[in-house]
N, C-alpha and C. Protein backbone atom coordinates (compact mmCIF):
# COMPACT_ATOMS: atom_id res chain seq x y z
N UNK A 1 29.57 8.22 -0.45
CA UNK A 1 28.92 9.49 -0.19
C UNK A 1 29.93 10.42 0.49
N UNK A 2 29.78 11.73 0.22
CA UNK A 2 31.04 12.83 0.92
C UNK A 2 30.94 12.73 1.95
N UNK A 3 29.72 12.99 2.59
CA UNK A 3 29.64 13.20 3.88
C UNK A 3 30.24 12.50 4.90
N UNK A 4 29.91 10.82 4.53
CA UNK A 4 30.85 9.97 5.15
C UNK A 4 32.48 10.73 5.27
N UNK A 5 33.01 10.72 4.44
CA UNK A 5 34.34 10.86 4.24
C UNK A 5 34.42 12.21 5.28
N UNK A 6 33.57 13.47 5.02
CA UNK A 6 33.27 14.45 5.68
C UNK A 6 33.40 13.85 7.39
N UNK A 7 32.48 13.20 7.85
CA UNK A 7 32.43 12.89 8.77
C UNK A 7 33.77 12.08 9.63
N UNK A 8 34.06 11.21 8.87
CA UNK A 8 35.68 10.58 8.90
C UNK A 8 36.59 11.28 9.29
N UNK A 9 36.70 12.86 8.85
CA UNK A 9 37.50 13.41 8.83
C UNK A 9 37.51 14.14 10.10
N UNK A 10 36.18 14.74 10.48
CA UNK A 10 36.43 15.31 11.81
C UNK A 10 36.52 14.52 12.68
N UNK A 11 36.19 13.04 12.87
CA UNK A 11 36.55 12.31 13.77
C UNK A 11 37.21 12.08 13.88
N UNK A 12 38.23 12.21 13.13
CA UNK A 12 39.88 12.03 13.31
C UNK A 12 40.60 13.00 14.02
N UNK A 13 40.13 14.34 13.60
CA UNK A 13 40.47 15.58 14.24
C UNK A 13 39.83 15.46 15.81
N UNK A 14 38.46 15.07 16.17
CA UNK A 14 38.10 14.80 17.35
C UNK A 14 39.11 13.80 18.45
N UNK A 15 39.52 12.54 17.76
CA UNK A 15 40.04 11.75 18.39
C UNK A 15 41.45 12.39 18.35
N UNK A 16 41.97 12.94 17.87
CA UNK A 16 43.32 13.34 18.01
C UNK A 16 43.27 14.71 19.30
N UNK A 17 42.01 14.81 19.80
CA UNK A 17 41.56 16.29 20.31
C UNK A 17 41.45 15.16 21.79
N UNK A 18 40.76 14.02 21.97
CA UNK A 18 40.42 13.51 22.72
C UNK A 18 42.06 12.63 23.18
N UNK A 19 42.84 12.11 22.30
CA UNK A 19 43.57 11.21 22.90
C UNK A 19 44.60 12.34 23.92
N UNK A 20 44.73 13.62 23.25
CA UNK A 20 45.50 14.76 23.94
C UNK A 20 45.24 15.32 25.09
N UNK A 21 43.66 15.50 25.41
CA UNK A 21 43.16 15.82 26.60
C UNK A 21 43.82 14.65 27.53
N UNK A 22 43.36 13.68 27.16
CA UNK A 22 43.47 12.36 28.72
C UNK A 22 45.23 12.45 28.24
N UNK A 23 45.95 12.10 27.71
CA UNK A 23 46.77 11.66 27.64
C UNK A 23 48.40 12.46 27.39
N UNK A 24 48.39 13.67 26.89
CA UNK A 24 49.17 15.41 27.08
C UNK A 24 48.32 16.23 27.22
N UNK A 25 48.15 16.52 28.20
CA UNK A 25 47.26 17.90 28.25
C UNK A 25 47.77 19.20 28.32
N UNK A 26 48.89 18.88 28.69
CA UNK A 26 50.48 20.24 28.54
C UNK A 26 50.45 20.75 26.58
N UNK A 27 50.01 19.53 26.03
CA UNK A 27 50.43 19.93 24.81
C UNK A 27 49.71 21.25 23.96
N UNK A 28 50.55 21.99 23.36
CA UNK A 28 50.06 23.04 22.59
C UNK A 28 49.34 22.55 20.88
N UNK A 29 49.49 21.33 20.89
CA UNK A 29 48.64 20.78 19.41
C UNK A 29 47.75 19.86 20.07
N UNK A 30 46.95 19.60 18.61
CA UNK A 30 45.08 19.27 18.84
C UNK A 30 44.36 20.11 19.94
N UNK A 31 44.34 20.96 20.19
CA UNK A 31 43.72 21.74 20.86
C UNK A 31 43.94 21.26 22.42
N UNK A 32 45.34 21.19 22.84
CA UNK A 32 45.65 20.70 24.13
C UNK A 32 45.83 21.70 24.77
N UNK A 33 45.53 21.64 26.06
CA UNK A 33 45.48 22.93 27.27
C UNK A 33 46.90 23.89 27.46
N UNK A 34 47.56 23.41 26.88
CA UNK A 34 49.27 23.90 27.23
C UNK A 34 49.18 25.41 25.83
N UNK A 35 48.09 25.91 25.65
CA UNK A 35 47.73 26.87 25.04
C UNK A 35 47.54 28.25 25.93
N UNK A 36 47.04 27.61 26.60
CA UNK A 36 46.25 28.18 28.04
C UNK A 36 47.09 28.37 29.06
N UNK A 37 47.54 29.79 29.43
CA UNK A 37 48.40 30.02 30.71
C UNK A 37 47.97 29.62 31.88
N UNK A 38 46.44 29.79 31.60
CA UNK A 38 46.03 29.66 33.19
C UNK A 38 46.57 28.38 33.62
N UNK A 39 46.28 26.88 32.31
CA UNK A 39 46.82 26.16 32.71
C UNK A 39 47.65 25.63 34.14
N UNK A 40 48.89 26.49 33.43
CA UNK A 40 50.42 26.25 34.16
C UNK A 40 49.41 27.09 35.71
N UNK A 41 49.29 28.04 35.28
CA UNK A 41 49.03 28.56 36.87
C UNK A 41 48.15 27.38 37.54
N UNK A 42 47.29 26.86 37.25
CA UNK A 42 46.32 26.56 37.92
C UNK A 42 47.02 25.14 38.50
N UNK A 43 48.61 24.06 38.48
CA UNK A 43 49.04 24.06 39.10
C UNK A 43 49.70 23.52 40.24
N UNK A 44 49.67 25.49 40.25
CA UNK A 44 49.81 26.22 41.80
C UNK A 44 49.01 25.85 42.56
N UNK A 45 47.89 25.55 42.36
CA UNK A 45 46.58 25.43 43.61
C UNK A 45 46.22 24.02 43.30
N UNK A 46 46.41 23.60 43.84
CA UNK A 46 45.98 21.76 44.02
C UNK A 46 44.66 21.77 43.49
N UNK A 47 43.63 22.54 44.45
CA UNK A 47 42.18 22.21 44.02
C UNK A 47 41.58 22.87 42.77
N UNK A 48 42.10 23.65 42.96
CA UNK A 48 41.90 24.35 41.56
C UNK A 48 42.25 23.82 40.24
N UNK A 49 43.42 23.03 40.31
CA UNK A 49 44.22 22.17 39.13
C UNK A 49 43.40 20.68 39.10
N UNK A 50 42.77 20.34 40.42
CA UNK A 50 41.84 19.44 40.12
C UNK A 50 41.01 19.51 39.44
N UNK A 51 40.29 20.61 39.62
CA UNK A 51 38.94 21.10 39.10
C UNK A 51 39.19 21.08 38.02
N UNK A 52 40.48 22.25 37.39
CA UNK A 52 40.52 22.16 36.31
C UNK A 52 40.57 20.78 35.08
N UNK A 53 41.23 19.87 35.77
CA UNK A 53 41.63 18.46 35.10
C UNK A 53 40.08 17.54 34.81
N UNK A 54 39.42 17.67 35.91
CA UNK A 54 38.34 16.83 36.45
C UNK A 54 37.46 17.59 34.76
N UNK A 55 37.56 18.81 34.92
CA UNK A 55 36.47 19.19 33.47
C UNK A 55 37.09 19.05 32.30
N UNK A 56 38.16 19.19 32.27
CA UNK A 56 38.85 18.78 30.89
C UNK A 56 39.32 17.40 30.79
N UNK A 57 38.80 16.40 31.52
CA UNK A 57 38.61 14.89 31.64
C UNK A 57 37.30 14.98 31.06
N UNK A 58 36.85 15.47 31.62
CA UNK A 58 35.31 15.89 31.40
C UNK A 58 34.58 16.23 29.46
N UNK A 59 35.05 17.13 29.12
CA UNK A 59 35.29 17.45 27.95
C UNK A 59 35.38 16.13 27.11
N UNK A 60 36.73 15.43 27.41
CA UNK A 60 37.25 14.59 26.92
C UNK A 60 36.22 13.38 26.69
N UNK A 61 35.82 12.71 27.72
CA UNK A 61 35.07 11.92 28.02
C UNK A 61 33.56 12.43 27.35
N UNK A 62 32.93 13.38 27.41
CA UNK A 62 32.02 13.68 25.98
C UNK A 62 32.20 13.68 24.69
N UNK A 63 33.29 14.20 24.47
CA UNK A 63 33.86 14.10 22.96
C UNK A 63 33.99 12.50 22.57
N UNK A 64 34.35 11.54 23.55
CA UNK A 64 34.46 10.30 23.59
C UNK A 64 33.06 9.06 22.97
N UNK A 65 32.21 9.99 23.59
CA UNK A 65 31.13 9.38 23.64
C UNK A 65 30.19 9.97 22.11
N UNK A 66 30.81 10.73 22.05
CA UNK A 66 30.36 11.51 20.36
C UNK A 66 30.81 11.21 19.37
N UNK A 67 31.98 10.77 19.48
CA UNK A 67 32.87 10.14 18.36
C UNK A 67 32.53 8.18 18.27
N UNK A 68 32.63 7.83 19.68
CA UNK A 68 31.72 6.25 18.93
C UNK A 68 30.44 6.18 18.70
N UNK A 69 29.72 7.48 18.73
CA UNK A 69 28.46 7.26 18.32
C UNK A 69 28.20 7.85 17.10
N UNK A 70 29.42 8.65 16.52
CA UNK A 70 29.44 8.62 15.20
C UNK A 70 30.18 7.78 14.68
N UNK A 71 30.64 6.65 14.96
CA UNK A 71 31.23 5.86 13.93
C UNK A 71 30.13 4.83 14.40
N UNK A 72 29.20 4.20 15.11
CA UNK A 72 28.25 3.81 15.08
C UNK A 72 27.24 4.22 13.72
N UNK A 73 27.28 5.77 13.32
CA UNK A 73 26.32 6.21 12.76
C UNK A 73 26.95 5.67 10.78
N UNK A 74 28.37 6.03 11.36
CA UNK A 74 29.30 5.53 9.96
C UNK A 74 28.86 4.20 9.98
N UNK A 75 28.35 2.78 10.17
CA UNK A 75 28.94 1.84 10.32
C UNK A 75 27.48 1.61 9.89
N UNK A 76 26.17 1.72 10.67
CA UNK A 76 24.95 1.50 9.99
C UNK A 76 23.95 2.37 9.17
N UNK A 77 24.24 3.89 9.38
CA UNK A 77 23.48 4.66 8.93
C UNK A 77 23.07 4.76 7.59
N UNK A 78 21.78 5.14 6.94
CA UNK A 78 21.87 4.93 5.59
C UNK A 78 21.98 6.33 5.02
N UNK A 79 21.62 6.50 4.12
CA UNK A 79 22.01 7.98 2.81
C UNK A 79 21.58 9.02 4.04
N UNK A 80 20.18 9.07 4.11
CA UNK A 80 18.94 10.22 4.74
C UNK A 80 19.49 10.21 6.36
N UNK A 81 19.75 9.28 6.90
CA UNK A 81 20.16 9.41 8.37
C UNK A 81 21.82 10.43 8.42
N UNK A 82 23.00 10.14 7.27
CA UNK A 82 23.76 10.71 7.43
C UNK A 82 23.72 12.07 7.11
N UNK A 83 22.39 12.65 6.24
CA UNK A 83 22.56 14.17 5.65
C UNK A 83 21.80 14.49 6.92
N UNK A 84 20.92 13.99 8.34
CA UNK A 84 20.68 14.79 9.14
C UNK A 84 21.68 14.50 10.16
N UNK A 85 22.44 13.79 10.67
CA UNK A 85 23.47 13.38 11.14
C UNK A 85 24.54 15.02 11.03
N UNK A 86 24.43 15.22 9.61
CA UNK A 86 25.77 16.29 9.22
C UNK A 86 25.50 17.53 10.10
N UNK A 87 23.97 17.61 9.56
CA UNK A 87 23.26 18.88 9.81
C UNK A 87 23.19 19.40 11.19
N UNK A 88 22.87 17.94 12.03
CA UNK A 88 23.22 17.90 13.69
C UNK A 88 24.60 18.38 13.75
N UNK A 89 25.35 17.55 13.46
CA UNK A 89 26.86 18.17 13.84
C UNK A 89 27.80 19.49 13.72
N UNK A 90 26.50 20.25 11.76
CA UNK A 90 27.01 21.87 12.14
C UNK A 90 26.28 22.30 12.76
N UNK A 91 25.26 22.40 13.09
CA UNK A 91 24.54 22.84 13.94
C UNK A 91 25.00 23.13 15.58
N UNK A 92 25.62 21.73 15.74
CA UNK A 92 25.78 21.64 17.61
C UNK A 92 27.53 22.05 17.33
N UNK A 93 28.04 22.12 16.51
CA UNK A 93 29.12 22.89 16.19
C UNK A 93 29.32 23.71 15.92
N UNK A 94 28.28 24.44 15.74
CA UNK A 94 28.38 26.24 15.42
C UNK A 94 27.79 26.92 16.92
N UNK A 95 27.73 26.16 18.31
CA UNK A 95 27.70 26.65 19.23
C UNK A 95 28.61 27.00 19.71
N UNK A 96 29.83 26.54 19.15
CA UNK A 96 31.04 26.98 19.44
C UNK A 96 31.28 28.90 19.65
N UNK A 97 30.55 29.02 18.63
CA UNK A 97 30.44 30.68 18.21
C UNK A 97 29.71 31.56 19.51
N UNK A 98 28.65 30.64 20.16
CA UNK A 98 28.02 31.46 20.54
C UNK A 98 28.75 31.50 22.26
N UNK A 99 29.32 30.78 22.72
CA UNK A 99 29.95 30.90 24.51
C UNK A 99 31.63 30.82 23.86
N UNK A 100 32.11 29.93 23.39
CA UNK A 100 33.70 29.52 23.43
C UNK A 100 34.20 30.36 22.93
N UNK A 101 33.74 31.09 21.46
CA UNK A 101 34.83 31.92 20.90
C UNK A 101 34.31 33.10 21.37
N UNK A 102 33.93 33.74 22.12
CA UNK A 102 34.19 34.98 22.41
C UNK A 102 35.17 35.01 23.99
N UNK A 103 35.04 33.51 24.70
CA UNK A 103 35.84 33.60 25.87
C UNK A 103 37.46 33.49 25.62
N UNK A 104 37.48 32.65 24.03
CA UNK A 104 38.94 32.30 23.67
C UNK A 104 39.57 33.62 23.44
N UNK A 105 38.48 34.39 22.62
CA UNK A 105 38.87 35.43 21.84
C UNK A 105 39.15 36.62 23.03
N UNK A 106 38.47 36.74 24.05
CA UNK A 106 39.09 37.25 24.96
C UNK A 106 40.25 36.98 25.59
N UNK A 107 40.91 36.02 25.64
CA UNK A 107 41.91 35.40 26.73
C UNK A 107 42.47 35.76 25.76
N UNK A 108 42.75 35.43 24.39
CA UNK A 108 43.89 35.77 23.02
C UNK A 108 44.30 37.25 23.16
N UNK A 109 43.15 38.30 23.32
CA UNK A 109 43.05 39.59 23.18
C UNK A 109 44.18 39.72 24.50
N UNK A 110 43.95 39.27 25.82
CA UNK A 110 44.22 39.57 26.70
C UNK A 110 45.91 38.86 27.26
N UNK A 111 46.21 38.52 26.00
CA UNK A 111 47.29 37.74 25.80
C UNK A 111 47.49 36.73 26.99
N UNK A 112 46.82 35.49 26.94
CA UNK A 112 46.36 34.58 27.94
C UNK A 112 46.67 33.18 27.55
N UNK A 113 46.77 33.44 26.09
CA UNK A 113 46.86 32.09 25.20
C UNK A 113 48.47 32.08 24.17
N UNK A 114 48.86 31.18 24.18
CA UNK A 114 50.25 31.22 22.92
C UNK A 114 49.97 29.72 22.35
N UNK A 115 49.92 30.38 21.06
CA UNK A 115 50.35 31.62 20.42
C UNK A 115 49.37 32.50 20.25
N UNK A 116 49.47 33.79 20.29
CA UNK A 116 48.90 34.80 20.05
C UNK A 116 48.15 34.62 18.59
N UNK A 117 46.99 34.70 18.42
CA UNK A 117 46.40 34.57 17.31
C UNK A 117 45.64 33.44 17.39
N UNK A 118 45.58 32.39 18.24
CA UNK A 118 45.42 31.04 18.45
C UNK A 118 43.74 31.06 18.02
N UNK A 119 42.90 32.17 19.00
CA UNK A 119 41.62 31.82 18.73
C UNK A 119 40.89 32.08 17.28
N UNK A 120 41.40 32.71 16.63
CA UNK A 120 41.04 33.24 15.29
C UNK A 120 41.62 32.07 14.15
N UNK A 121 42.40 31.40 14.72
CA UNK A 121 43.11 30.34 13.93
C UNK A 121 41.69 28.91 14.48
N UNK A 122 41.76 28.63 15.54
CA UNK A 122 40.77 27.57 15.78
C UNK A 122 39.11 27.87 15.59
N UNK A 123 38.87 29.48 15.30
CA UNK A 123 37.57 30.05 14.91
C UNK A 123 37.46 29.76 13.29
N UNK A 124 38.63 29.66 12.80
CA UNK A 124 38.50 29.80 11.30
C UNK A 124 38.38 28.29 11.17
N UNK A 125 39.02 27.36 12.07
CA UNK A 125 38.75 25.86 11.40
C UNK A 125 37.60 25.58 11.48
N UNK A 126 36.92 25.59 12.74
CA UNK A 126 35.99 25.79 13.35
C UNK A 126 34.63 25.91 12.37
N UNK A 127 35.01 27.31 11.60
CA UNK A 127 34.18 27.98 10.73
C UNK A 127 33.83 26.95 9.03
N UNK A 128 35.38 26.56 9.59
CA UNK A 128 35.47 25.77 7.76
C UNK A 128 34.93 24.59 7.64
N UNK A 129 35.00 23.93 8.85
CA UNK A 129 34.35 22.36 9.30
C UNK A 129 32.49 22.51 8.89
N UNK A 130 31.94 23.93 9.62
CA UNK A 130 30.75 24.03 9.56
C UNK A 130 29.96 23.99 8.00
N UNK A 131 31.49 24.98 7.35
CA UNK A 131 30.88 24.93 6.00
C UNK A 131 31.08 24.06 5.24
N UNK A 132 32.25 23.15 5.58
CA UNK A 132 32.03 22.11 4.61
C UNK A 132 30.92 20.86 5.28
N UNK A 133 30.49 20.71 6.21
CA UNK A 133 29.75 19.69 6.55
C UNK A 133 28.54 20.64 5.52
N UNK A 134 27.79 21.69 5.83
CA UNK A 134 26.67 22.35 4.77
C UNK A 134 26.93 22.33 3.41
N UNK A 135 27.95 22.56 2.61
CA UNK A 135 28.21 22.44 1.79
C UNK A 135 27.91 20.98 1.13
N UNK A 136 28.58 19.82 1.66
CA UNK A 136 28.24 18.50 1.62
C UNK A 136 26.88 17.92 1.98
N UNK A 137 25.95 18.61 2.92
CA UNK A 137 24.92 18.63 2.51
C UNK A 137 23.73 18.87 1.76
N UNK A 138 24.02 20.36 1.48
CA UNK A 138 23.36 20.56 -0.29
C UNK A 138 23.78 19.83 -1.52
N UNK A 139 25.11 19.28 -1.34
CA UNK A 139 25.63 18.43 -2.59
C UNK A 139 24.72 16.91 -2.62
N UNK A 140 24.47 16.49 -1.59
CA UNK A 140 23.95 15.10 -1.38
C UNK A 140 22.09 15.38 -1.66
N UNK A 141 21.37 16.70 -1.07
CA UNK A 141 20.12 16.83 -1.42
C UNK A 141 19.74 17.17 -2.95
């Protein structure tokens, strides 16, 4: 079934998103913080660089818990559980749209992020993930 494969695929992109948080978080690929100036600033301030780490541990550690519970879902789910499975995932993935990309898209605007262009580049994957998980679900109904 696509979807599987569908699903496969962003979990790969997830876990490559997750091993970067805990493990480079300086880094400017998989969506690693070293995108983010504030980053580097933040540091400067001990508690503040805590804070910051403590939520993007944070992050991490949800994404963690989303990704073995979708390969849980890969591993027993049948046909009907994975086409609402998909539907959950564009769904709670197109919230992205409604808080993240207008804060990214500000910091980009406000030249905050490098590379310049960054949020419109991770809005468009973003965008493409949603449609192909829908897409793969009208194909399977």
């Amino acid at each position: 079934m696509m979807i599987k494969y569908i699903i496969l695929g962003f979990l790969i992109l997830e876990s490559a998103n997750v091993l970067t948080l805990y493990f480079f978080p300086d880094s400017k690929l998989a969506n690693g913080m070293g995108v983010f100036k504030a980053w580097e600033k933040s540091k400067k301030d001990d508690q503040v660089h805590d804070l910051v780490k403590y939520l993007v541990n944070w992050v991490a550690g949800t994404k963690l818990i989303f990704i073995l519970l979708l390969i849980v879902i890969l591993v027993t789910a049948d046909d009907k559980t994975l086409v609402y499975s998909a539907a959950a995932l564009a769904a709670s993935i197109s919230s992205f749209f409604w808080r993240l990309f207008p804060l990214i898209r500000k910091m980009d605007q406000m030249e905050q992020i490098e590379p310049k262009g960054y949020s419109l580049v991770l809005g468009g994957l973003i965008a493409v993930f949603i449609l192909v998980f829908i897409i793969a679900i009208l194909m399977t109904i």
